[in-house]
N, C-alpha and C. Protein backbone atom coordinates (compact mmCIF):
# COMPACT_ATOMS: atom_id res chain seq x y z
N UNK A 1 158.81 -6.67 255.54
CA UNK A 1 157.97 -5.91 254.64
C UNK A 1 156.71 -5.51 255.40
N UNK A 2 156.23 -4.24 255.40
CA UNK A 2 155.08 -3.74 256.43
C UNK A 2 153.92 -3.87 254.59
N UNK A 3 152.92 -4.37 254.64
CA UNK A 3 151.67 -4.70 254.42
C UNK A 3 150.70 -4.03 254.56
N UNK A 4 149.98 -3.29 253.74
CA UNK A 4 148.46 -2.32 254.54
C UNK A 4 147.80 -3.36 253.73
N UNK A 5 146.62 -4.01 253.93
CA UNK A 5 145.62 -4.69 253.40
C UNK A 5 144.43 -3.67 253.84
N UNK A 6 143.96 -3.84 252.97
CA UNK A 6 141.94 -2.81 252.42
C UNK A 6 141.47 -3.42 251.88
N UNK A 7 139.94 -3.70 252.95
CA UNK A 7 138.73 -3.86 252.12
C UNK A 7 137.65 -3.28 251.99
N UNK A 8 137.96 -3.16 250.85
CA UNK A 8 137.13 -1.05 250.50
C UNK A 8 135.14 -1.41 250.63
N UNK A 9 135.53 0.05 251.00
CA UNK A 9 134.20 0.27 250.66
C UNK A 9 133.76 1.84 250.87
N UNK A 10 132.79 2.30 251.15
CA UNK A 10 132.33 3.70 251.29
C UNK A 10 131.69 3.73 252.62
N UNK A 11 131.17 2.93 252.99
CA UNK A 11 130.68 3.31 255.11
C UNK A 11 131.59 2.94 255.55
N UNK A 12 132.41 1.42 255.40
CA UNK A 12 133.14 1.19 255.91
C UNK A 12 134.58 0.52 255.16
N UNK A 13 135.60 1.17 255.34
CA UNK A 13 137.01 0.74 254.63
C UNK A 13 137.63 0.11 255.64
N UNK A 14 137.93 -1.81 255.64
CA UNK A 14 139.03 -2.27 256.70
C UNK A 14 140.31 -2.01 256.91
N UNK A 15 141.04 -1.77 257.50
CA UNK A 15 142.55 -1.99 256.86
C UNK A 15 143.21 -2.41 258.05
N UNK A 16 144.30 -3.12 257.70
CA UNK A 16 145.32 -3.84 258.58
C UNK A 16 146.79 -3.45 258.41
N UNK A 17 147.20 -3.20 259.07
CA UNK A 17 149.08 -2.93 258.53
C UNK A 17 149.23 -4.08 259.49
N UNK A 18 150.18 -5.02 259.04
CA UNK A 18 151.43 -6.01 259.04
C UNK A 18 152.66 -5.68 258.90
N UNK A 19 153.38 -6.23 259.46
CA UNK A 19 154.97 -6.58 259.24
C UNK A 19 155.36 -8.01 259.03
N UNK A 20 155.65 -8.71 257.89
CA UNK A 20 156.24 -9.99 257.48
C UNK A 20 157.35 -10.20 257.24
N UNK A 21 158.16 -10.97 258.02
CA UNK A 21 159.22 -10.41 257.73
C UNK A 21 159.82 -12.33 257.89
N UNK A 22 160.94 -12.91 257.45
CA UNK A 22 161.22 -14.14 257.90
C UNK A 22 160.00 -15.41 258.27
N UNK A 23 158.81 -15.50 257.50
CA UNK A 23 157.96 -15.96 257.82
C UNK A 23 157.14 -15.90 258.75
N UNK A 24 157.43 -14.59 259.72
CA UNK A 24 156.50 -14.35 260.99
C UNK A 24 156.22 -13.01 261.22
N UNK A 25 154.87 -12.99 261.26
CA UNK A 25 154.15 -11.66 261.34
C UNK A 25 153.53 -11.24 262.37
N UNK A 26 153.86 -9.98 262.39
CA UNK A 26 153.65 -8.58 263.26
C UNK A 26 152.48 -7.74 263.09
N UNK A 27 151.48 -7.81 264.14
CA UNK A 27 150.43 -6.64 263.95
C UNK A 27 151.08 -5.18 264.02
N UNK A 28 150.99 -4.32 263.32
CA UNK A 28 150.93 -3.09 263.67
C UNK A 28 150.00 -2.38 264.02
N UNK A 29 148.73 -2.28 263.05
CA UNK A 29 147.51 -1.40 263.65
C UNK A 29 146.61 -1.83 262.33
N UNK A 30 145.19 -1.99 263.23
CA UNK A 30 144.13 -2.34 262.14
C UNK A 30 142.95 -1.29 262.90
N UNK A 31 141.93 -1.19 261.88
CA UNK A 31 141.01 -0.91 262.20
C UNK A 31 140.06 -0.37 261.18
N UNK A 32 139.14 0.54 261.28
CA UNK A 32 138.44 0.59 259.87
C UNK A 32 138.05 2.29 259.95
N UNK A 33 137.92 3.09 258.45
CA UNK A 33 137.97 3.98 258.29
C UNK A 33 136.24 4.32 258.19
N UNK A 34 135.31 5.04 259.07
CA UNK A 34 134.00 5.06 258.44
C UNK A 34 133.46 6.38 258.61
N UNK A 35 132.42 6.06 257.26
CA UNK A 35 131.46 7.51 256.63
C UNK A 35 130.41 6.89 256.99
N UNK A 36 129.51 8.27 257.57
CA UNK A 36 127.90 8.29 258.05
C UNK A 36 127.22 8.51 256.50
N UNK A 37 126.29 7.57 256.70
CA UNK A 37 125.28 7.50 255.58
C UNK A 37 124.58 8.99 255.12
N UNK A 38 124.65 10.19 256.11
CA UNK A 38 123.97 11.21 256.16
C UNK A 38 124.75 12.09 255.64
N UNK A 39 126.07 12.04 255.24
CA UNK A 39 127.03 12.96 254.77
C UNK A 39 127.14 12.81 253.26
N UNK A 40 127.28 13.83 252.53
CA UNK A 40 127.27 14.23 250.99
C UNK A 40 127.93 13.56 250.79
N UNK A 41 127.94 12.40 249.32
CA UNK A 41 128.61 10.98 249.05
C UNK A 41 130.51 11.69 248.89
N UNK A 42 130.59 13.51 248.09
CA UNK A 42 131.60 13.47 247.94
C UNK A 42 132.81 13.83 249.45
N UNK A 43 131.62 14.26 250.27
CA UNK A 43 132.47 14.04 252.00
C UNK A 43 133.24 12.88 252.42
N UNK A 44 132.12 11.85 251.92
CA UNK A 44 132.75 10.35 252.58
C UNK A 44 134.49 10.08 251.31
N UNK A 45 134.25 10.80 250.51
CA UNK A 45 135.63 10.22 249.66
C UNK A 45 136.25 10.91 250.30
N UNK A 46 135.89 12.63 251.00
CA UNK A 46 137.59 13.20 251.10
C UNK A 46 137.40 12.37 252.64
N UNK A 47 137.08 11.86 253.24
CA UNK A 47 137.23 11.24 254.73
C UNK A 47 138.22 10.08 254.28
N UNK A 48 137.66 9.44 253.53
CA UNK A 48 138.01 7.90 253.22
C UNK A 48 139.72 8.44 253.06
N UNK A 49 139.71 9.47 251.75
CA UNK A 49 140.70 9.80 251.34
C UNK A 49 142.36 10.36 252.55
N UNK A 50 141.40 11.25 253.44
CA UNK A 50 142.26 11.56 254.20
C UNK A 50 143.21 10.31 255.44
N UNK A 51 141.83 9.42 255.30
CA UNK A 51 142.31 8.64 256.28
C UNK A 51 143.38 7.33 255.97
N UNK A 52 142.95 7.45 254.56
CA UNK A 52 144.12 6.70 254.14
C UNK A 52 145.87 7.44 253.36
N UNK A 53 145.84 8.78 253.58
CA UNK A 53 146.61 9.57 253.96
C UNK A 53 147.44 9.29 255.00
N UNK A 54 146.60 9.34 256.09
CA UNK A 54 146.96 9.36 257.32
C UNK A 54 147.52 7.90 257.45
N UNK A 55 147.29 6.68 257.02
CA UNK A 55 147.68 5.42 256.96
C UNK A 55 149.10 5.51 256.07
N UNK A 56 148.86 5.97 255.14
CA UNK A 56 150.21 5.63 254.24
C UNK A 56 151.04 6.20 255.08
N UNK A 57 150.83 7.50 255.54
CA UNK A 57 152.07 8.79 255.60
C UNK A 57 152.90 8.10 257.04
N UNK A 58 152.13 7.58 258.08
CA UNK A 58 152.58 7.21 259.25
C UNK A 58 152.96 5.83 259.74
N UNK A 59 152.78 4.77 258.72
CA UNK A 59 153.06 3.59 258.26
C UNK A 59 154.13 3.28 257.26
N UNK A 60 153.81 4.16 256.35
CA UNK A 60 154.97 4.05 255.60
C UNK A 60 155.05 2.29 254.39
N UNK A 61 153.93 1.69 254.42
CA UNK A 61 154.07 0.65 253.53
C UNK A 61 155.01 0.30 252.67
N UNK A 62 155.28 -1.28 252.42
CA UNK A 62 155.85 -1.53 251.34
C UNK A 62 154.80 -1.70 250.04
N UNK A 63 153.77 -1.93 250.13
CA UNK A 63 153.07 -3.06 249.32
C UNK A 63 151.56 -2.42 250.20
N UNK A 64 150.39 -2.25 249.16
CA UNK A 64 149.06 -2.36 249.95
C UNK A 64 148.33 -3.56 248.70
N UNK A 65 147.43 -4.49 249.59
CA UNK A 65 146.94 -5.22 249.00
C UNK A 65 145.46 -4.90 249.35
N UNK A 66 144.79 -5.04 248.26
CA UNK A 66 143.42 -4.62 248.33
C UNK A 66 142.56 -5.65 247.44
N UNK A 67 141.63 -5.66 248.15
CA UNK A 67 140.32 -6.63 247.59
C UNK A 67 140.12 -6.27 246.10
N UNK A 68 139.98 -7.02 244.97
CA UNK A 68 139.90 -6.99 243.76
C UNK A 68 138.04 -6.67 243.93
N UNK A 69 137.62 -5.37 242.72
CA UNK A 69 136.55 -5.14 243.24
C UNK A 69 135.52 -5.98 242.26
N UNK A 70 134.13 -6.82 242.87
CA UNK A 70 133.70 -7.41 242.36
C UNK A 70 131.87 -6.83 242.11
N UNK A 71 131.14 -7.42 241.14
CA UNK A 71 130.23 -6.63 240.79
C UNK A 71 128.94 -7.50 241.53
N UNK A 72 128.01 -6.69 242.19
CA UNK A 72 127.04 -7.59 242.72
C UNK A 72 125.63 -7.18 241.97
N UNK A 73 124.70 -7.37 242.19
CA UNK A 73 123.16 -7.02 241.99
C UNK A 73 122.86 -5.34 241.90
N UNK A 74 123.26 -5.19 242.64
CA UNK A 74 123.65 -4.23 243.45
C UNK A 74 124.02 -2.68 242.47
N UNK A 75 123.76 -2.36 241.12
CA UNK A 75 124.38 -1.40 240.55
C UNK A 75 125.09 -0.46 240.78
N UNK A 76 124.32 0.30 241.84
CA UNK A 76 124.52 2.01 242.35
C UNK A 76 125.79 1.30 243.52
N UNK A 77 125.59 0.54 244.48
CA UNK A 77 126.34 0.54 245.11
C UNK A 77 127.76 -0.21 244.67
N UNK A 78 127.86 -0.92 243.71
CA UNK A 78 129.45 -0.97 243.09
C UNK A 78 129.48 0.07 242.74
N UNK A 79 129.60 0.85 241.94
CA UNK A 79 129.67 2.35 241.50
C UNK A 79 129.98 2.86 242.42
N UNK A 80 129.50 3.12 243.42
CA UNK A 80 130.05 3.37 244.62
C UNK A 80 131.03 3.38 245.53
N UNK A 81 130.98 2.35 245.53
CA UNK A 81 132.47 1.09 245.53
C UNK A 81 133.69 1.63 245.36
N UNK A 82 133.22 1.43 243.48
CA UNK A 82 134.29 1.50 243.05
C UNK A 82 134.83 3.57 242.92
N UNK A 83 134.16 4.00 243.60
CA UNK A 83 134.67 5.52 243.45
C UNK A 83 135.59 5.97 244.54
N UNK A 84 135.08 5.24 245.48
CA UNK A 84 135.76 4.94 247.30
C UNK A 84 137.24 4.05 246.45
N UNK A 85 137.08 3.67 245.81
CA UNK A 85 138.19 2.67 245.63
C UNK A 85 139.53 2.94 245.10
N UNK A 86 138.93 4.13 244.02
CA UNK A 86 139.52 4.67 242.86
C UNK A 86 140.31 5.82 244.04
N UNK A 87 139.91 6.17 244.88
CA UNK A 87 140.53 7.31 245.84
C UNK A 87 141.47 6.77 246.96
N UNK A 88 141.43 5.19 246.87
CA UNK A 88 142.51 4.48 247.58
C UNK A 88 143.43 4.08 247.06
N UNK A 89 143.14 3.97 245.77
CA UNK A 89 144.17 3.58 245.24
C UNK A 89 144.89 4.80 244.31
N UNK A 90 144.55 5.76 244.69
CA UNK A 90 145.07 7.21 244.41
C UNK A 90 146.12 7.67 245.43
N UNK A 91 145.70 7.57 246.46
CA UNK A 91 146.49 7.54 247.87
C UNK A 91 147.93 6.95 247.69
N UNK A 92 147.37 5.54 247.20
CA UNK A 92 148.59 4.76 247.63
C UNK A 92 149.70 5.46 246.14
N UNK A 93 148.91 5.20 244.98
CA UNK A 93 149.67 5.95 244.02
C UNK A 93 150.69 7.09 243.90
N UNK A 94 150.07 7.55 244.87
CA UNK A 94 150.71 8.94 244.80
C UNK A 94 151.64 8.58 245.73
N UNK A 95 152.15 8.17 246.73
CA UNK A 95 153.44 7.87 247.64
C UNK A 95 154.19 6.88 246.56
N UNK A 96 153.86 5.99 245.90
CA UNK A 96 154.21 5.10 245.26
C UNK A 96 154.74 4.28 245.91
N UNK A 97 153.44 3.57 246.88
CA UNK A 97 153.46 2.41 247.09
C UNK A 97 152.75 1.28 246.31
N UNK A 98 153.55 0.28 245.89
CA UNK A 98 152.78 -0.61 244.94
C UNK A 98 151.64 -1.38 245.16
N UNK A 99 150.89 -1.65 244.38
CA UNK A 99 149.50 -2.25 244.95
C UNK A 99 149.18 -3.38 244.41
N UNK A 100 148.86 -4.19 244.84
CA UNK A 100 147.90 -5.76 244.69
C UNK A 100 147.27 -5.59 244.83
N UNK A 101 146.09 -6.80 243.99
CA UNK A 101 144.86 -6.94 244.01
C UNK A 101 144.90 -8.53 244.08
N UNK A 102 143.56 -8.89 244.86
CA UNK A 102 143.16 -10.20 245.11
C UNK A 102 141.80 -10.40 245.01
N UNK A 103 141.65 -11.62 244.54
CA UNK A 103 139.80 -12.10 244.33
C UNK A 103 139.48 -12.20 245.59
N UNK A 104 138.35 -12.45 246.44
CA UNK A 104 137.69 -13.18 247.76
C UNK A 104 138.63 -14.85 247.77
N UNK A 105 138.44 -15.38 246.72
CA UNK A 105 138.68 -16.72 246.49
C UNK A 105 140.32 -16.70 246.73
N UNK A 106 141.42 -15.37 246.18
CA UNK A 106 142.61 -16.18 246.45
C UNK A 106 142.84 -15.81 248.15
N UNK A 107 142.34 -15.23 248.49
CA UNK A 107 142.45 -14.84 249.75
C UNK A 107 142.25 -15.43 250.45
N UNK A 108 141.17 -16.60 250.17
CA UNK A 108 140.53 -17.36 251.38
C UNK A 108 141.50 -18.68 250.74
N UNK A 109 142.20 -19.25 249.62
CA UNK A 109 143.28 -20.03 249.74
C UNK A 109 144.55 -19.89 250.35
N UNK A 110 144.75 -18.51 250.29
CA UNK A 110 146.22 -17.97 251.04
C UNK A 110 145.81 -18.37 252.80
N UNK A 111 144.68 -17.36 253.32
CA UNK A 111 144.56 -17.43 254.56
C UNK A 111 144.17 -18.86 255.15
N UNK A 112 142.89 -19.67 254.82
CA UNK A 112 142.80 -21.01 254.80
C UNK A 112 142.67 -22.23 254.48
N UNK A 113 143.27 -22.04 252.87
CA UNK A 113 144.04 -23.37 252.18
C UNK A 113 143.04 -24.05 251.79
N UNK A 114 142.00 -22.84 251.51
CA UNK A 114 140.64 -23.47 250.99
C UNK A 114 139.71 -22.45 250.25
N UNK A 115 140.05 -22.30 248.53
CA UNK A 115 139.31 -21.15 248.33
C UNK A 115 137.37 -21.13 248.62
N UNK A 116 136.65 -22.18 248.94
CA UNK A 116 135.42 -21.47 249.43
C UNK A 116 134.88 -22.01 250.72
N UNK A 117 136.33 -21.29 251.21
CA UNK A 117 136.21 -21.83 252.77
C UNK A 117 134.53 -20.31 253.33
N UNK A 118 134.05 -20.64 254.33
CA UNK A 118 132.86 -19.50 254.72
C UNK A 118 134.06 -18.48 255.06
N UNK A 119 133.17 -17.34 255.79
CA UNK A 119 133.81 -16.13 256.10
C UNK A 119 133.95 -16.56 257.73
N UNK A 120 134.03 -17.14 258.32
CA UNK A 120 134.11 -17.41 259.79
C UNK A 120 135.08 -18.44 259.67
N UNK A 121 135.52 -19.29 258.86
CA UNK A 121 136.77 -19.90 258.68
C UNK A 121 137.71 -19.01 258.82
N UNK A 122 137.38 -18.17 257.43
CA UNK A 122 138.52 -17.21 257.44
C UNK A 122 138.96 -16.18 258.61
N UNK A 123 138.39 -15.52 259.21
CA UNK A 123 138.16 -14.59 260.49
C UNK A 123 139.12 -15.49 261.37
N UNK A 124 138.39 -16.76 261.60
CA UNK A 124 139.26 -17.49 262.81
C UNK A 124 140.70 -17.70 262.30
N UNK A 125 140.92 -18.23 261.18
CA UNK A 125 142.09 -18.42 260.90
C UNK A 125 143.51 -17.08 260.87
N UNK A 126 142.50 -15.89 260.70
CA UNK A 126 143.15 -14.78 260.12
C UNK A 126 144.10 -14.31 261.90
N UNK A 127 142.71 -14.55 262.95
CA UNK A 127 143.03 -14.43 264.15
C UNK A 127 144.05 -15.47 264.74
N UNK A 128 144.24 -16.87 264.37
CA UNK A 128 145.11 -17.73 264.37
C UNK A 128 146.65 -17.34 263.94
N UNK A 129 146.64 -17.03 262.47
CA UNK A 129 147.78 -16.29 262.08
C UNK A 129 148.26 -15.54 262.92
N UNK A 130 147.62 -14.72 263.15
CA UNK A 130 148.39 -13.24 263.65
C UNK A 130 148.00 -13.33 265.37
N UNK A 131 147.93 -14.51 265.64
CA UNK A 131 148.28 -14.51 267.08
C UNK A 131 147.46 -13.33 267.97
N UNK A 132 146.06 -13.36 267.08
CA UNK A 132 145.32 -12.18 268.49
C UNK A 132 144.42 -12.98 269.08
N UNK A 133 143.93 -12.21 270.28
CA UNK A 133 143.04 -12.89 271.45
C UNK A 133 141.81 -13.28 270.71
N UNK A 134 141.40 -12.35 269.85
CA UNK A 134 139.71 -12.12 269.28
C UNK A 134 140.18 -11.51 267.71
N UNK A 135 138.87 -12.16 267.29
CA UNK A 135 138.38 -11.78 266.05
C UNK A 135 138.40 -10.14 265.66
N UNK A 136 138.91 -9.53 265.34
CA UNK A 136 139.22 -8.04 264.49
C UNK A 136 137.69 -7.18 264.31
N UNK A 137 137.04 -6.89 265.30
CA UNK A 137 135.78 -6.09 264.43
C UNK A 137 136.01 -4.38 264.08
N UNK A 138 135.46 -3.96 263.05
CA UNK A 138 134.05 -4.91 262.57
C UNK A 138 134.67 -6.32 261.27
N UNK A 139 133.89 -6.47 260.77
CA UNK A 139 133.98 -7.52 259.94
C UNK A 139 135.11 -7.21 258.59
N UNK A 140 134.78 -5.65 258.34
CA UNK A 140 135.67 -5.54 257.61
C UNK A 140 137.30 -5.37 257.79
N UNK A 141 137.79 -5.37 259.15
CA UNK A 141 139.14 -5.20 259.66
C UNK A 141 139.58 -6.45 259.22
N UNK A 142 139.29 -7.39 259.68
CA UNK A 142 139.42 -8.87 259.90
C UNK A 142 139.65 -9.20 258.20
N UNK A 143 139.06 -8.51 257.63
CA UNK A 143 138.82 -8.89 256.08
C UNK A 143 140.16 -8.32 255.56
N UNK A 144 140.13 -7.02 256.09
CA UNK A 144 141.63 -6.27 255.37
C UNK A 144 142.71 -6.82 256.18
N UNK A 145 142.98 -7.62 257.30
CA UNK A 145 143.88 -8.51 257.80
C UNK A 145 143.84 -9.67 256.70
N UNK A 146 143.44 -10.44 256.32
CA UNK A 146 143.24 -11.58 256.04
C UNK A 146 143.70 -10.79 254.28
N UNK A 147 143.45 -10.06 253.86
CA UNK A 147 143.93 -10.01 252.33
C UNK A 147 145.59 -9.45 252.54
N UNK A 148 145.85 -8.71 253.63
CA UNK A 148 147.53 -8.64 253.98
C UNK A 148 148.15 -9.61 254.09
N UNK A 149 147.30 -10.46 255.11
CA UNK A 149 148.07 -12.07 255.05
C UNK A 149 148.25 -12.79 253.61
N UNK A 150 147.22 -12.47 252.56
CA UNK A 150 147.48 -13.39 251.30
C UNK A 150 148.63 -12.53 250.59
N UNK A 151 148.61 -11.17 250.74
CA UNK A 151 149.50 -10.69 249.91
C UNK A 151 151.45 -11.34 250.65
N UNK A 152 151.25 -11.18 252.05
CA UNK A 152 152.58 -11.73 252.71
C UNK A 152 153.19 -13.46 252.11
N UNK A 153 151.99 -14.13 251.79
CA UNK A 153 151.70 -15.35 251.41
C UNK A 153 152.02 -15.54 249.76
N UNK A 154 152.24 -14.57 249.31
CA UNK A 154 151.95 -14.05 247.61
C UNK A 154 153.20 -13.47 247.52
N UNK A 155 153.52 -12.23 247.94
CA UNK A 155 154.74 -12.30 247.87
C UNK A 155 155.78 -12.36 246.84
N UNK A 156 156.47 -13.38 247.40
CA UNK A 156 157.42 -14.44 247.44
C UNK A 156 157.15 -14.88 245.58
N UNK A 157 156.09 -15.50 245.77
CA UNK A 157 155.79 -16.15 244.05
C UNK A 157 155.55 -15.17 242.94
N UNK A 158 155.52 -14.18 243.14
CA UNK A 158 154.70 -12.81 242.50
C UNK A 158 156.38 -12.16 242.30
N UNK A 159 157.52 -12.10 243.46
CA UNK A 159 158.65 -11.69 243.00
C UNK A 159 159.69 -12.35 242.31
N UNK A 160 159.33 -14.11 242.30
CA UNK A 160 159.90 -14.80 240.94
C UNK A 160 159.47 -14.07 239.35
N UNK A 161 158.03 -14.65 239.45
CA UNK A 161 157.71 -14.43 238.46
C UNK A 161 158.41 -12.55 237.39
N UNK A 162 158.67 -12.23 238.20
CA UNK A 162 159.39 -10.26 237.49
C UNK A 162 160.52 -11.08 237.11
C-alpha cells in the first residue's frame, strides 16, 4: 500500500509517500510543499493545490493520512490552516483517494508507543523506522513521515473494524 502522509499547513505542507507492504516500509519521496509569506493568501492555495496534484497524479496513493486539524490561540492562523487544508483534501477527493485523519497524540503512539512522547522522540524514531541516515527536514517532512507511519500502523485495525 503506497501512503502520502501531510502535515498541512499554508508556508509549509510536509508530505511523505511510503510503501507498506508485509510489515516493511519503503521511502518513496518526501519533502515539503512551500508558500512565501509575500504572495496573495489565494496564490499560496493554488501552489499548495497544484503541488499536491502533482503528488497524487505521479504517486498514485492508496490512502493519504493527514494531521487531524487542531485549534490553537492562534485564530486567523487556524482559519488559515484550515483553508490550505480544505484544498488538500479536495485534491485527494477528487482522484478518490481515501483519507485519514489522526490527532498529534495517535501518531506519536503509533510512531513511538508513547502518546506524549516530545517531538524529537518522534523525528528519531520516525528516522529509525524508515531506515534513513538523518532526520527529514524541515520539521514538517519528518511530521508527514511519521503520520504515514501511524496510518501503515492503523491500517490493519481500521480494515477489521468495516
Amino acid at each position: 500500500m503506497i501512503i502520502l502522509g501531510i502535515d498541512p499547513g499554508y508556508a509549509i505542507v510536509g508530505y511523505g509517500l511510503i510503501r507498506y507492504e508485509r510489515a516493511k516500509f519503503e521511502v518513496l519521496h518526501y519533502g515539503a510543499i512551500t508558500t512565501a509569506a509575500k504572495q496573495p493568501f489565494e496564490e499560496r492555495l493554488k501552489i499548495i493545490h497544484e503541488g499536491m496534484c502533482y503528488l497524487l497524479d505521479n504517486f498514485h496513493p492508496q490512502a493519504m493520512a493527514i494531521e487531524r486539524l487542531y485549534f490553537t490561540s492562534n485564530q486567523k492562523t487556524a482559519i488559515d490552516v484550515a483553508q490550505a487544508r480544505g484544498v488538500m483534501l479536495l485534491s485527494a477527493i477528487e482522484r478518490q483517494v481515501p483519507i485519514f485523519e489522526y490527532t498529534p497524540l495517535q501518531v506519536k503512539q503509533a510512531v513511538v508507543g508513547y502518546g506524549k512522547a516530545v517531538k524529537k522522540q518522534v523525528m528519531e524514531m520516525t528516522r529509525m523506522i524508515l531506515h534513513l541516515k538523518e532526520v527529514p527536514k524541515p520539521d514538517d517532512t519528518a511530521d508527514a513521515l511519521a503520520i504515514a507511519i501511524c496510518h501503515a500502523h492503523s491500517a490493519g485495525s481500521r480494515l477489521r473494524m468495516l
